[in-house]
Protein backbone atom coordinates (compact mmCIF):
# COMPACT_ATOMS: atom_id res chain seq x y z
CA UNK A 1 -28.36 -7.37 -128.42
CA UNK A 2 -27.70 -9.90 -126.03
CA UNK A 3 -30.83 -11.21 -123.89
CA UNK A 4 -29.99 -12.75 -120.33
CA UNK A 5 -33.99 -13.39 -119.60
CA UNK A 6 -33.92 -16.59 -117.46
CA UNK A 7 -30.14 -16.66 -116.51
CA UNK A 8 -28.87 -16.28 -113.18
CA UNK A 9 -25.56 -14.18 -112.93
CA UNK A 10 -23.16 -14.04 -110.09
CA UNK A 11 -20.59 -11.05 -110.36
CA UNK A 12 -18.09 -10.86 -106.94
CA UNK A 13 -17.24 -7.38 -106.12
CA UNK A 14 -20.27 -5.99 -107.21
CA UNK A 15 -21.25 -3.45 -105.11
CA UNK A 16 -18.86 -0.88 -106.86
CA UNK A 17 -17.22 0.47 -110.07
CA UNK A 18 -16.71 -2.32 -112.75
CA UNK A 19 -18.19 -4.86 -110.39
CA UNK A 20 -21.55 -2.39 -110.22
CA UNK A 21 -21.41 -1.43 -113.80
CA UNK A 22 -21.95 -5.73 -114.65
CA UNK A 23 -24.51 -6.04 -112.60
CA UNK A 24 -26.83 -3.12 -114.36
CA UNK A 25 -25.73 -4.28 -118.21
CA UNK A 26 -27.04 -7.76 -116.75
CA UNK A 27 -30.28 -6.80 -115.01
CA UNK A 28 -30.73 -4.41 -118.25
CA UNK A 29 -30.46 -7.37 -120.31
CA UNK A 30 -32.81 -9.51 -118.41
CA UNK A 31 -30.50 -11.24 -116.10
CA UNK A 32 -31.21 -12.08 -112.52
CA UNK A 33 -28.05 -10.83 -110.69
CA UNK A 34 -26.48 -12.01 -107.26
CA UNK A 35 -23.93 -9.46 -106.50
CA UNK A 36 -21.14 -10.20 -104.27
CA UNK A 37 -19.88 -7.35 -101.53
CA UNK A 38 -17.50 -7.86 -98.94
CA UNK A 39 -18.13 -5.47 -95.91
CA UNK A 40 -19.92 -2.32 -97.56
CA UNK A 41 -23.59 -3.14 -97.52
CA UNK A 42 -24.02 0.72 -97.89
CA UNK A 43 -22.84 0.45 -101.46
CA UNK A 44 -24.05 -2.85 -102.64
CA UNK A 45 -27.99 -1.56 -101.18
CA UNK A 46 -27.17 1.16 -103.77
CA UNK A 47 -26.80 -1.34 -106.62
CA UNK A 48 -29.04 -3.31 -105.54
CA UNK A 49 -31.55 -0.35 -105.91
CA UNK A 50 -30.79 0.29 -109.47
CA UNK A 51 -31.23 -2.98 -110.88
CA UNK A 52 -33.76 -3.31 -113.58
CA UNK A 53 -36.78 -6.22 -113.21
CA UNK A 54 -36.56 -7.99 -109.40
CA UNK A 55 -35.62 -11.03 -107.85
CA UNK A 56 -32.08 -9.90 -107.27
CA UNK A 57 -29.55 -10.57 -104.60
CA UNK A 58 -26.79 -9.35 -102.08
CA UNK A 59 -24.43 -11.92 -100.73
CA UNK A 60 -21.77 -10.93 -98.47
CA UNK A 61 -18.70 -12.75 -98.38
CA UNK A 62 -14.79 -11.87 -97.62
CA UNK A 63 -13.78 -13.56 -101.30
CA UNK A 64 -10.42 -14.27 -99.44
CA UNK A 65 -11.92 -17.18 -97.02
CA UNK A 66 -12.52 -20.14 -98.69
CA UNK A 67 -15.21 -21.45 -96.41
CA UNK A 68 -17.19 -17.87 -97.08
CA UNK A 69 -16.86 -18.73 -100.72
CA UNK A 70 -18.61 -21.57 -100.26
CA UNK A 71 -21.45 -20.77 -98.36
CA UNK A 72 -21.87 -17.39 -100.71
CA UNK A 73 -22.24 -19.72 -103.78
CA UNK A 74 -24.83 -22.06 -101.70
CA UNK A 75 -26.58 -19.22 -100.74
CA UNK A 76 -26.99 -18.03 -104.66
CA UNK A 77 -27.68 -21.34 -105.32
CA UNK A 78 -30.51 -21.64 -102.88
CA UNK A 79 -31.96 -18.62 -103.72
CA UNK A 80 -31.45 -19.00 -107.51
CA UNK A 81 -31.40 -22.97 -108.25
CA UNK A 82 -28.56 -22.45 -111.01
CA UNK A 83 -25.33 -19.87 -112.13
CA UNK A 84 -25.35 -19.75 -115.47
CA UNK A 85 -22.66 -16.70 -115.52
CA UNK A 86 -19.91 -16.10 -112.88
CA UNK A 87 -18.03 -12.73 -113.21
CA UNK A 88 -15.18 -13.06 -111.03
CA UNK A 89 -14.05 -8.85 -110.33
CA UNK A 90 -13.44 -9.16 -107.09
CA UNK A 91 -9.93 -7.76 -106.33
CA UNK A 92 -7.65 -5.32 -103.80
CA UNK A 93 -4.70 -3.16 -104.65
CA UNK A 94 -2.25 -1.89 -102.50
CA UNK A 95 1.15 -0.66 -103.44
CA UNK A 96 4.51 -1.99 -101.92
CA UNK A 97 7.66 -1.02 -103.71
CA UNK A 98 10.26 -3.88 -102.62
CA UNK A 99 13.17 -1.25 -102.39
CA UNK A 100 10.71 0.97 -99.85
CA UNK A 101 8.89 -1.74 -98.31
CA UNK A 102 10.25 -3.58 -95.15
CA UNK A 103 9.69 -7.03 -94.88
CA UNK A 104 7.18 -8.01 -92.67
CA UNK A 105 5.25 -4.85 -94.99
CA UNK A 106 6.01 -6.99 -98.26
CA UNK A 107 5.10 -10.69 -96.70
CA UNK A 108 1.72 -8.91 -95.20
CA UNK A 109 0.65 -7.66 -99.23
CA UNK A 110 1.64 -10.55 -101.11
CA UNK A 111 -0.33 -13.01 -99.02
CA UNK A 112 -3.30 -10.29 -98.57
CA UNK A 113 -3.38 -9.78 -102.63
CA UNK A 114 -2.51 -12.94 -103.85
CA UNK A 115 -5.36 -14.48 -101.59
CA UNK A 116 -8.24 -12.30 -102.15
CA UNK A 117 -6.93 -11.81 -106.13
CA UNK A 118 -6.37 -14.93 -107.31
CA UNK A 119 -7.25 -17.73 -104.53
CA UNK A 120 -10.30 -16.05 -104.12
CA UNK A 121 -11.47 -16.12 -108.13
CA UNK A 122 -9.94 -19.87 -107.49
CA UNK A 123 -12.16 -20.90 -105.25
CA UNK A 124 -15.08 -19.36 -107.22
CA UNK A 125 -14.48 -20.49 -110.07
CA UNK A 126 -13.95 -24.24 -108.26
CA UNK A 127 -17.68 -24.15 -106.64
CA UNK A 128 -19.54 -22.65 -109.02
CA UNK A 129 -17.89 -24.92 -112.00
CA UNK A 130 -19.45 -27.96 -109.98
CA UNK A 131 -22.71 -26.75 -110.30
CA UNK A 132 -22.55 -25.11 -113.90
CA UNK A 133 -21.29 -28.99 -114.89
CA UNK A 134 -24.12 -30.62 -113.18
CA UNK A 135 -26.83 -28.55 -114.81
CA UNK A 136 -25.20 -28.38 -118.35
CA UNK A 137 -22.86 -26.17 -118.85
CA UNK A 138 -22.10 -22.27 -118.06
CA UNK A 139 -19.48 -19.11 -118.68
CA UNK A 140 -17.18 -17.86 -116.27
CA UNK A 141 -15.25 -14.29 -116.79
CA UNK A 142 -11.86 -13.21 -115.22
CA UNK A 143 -11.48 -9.70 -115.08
CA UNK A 144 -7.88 -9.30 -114.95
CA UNK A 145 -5.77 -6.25 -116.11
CA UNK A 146 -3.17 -4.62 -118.38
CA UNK A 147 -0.73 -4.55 -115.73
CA UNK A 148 -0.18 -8.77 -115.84
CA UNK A 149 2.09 -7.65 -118.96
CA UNK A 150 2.89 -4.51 -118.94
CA UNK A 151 4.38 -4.50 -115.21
CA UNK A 152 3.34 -2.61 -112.25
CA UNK A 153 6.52 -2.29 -110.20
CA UNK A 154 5.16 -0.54 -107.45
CA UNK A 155 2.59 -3.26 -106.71
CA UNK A 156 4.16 -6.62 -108.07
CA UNK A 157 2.02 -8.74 -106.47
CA UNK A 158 -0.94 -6.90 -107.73
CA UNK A 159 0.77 -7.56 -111.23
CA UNK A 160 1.15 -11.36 -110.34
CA UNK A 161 -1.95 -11.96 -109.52
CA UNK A 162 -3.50 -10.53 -112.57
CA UNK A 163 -0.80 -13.05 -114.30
CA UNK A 164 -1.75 -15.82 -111.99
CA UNK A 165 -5.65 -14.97 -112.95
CA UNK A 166 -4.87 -14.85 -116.74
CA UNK A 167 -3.31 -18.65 -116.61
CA UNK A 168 -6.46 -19.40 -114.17
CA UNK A 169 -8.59 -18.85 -116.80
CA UNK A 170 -6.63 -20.78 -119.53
CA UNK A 171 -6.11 -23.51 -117.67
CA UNK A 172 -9.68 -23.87 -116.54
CA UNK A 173 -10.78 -23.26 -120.12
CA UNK A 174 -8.93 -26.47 -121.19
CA UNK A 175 -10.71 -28.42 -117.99
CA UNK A 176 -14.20 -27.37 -118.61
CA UNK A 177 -14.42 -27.19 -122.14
CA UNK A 178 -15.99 -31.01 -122.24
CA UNK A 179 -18.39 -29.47 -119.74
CA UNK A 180 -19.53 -26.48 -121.64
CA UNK A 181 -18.29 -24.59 -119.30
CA UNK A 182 -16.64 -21.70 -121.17
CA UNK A 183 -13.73 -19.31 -119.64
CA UNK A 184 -12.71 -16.12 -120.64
CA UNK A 185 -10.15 -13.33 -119.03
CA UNK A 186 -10.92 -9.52 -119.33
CA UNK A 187 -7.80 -7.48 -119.44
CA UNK A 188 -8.74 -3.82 -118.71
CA UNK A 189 -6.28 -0.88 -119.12
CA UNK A 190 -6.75 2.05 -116.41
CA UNK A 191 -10.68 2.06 -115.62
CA UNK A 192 -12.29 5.32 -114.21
CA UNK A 193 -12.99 3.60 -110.73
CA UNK A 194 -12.08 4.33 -107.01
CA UNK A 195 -8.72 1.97 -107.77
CA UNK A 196 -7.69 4.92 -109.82
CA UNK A 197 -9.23 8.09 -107.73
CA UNK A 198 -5.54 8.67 -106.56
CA UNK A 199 -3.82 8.75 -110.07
CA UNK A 200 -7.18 10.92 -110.89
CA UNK A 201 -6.16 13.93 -108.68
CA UNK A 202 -2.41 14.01 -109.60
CA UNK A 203 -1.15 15.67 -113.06
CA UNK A 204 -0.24 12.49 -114.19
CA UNK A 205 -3.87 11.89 -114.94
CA UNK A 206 -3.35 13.56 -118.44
CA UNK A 207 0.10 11.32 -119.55
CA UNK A 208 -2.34 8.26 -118.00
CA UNK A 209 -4.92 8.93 -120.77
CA UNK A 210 -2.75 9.92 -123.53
CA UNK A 211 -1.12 6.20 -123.28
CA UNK A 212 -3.96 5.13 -125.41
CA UNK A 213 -4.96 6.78 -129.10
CA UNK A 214 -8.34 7.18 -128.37
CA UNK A 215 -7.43 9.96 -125.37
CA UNK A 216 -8.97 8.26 -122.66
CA UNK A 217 -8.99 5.42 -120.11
CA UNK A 218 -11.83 2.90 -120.08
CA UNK A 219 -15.05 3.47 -118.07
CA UNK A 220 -16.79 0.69 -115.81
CA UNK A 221 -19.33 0.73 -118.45
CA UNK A 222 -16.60 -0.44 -121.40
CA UNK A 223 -15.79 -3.25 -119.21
CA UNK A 224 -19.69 -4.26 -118.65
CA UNK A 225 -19.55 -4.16 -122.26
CA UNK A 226 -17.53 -6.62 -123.13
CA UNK A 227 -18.16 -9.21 -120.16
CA UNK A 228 -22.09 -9.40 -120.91
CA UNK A 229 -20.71 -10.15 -124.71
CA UNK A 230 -18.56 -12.64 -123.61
CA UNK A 231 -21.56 -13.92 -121.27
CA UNK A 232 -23.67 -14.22 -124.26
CA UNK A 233 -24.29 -17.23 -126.59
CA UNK A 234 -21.91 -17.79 -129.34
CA UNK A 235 -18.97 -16.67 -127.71
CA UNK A 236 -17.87 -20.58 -127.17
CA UNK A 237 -15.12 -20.61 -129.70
CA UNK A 238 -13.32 -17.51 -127.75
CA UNK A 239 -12.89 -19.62 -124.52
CA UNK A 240 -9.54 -19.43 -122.73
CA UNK A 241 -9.23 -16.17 -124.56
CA UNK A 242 -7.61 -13.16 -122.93
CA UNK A 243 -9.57 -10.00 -124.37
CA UNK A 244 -7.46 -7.03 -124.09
CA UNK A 245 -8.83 -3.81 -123.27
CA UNK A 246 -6.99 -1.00 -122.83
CA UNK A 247 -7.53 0.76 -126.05
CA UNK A 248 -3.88 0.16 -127.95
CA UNK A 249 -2.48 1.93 -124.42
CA UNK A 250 -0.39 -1.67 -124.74
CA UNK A 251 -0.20 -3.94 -127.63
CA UNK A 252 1.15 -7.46 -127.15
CA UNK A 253 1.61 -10.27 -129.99
């Protein structure tokens, strides 16, 4: 089992679903978690609350201002000394078909996804790398999603950003890798979270969980799974890896 005793984890979008679900495998494990909300202090308290051992933290921050970023990650910094583990989760969706959507409506989502999506894991990823460099080395972990290959034509920038995060990652692998910095991407299938409460309460639900074999869609939990084994030592050879994990809902070569 993996053992996080004496490593300091930031996870953005924490206070919730997969976000929440990371931060409990992590304090479970021994981790000290900082986890990231952006206006609902109500539900990151919550979290908060259930965390196994102590010294934990809340750090609010709208993921989509790059000057917030920065003062988030000097705040865990101050409080922690050193991120060993980033989990970037943090992420919006919003639906806007481009044959219903009127322009001003479609301008509006692409820059409000695109920014808190991708920019915002960017940015992230750019201040905390400084630090993990400077003290030896350190894993970061994009969760990303199915949807960056199997479409989502309804939201396309919500597809394009999970894209965009996917050749984040890889690219970032390549840069740290001297650095032992390690990078990996997370590529979830449907997830039983609030994103998919709406799809939950339609009769599509059952067609939605029939796409996979196993007849089901991942839980929060699945996710946590595989990020704190990512997270863990001797994982270095899978960096710039995209892990899919939709369970054979979509198979890609």
């Amino acid at each position: 089992m993996s053992d996080f005793h004496g490593q300091h984890i930031l996870i953005t979008g924490a206070s919730r679903g997969i976000g929440r679900a990371c931060a409990l495998a992590f304090a479970r494990l021994g981790g000290r978690v900082a986890l990231h909300y952006h206006t609902n202090r109500t539900a990151a308290d919550e979290t908060l609350a259930r965390l196994e051992g102590s010294g934990h933290l809340a750090v609010a921050a709208d993921i989509a201002d790059g000057d917030a970023v920065e003062r988030m990650v000097n705040d865990v910094m101050k409080a922690f000394g050193r991120i060993d583990v980033l989990v970037n989760n943090a992420g919006i969706f919003e639906e806007h078909p481009p044959l219903e959507t009127d322009y001003a409506g479609w301008r509006s989502a692409w820059s409000r996804i695109l920014t808190t999506n991708l920019v915002g894991a960017a940015n992230t990823s750019y201040c905390v790398s400084r630090h993990m460099v400077a003290a030896g080395g350190g894993k970061i972990i994009m969760v990303s999603s199915r949807t960056a290959f199997r479409g989502k034509p309804e939201a396309p920038a919500y597809a394009a950003s999970k894209a965009g995060l996917n050749a984040l990652g890889q690219n970032l692998a390549l840069a740290l890798a001297p650095h032992n910095v390690h990078v990996y991407v997370v590529a979830p299938g449907v997830v039983e979270t609030d994103m998919a409460a709406s799809d939950k309460a339609t009769p599509a639900w059952d067609a939605i969980r029939q796409q996979s074999p196993l007849g089901r869609v991942a839980t929060p939990d699945d996710v946590a799974h595989t990020v704190t084994f990512l997270a863990a030592a001797g994982t270095e050879m899978l960096t710039g890896g995209i892990i899919d994990l939709n369970g054979a809902s979509y198979l890609r070569t």
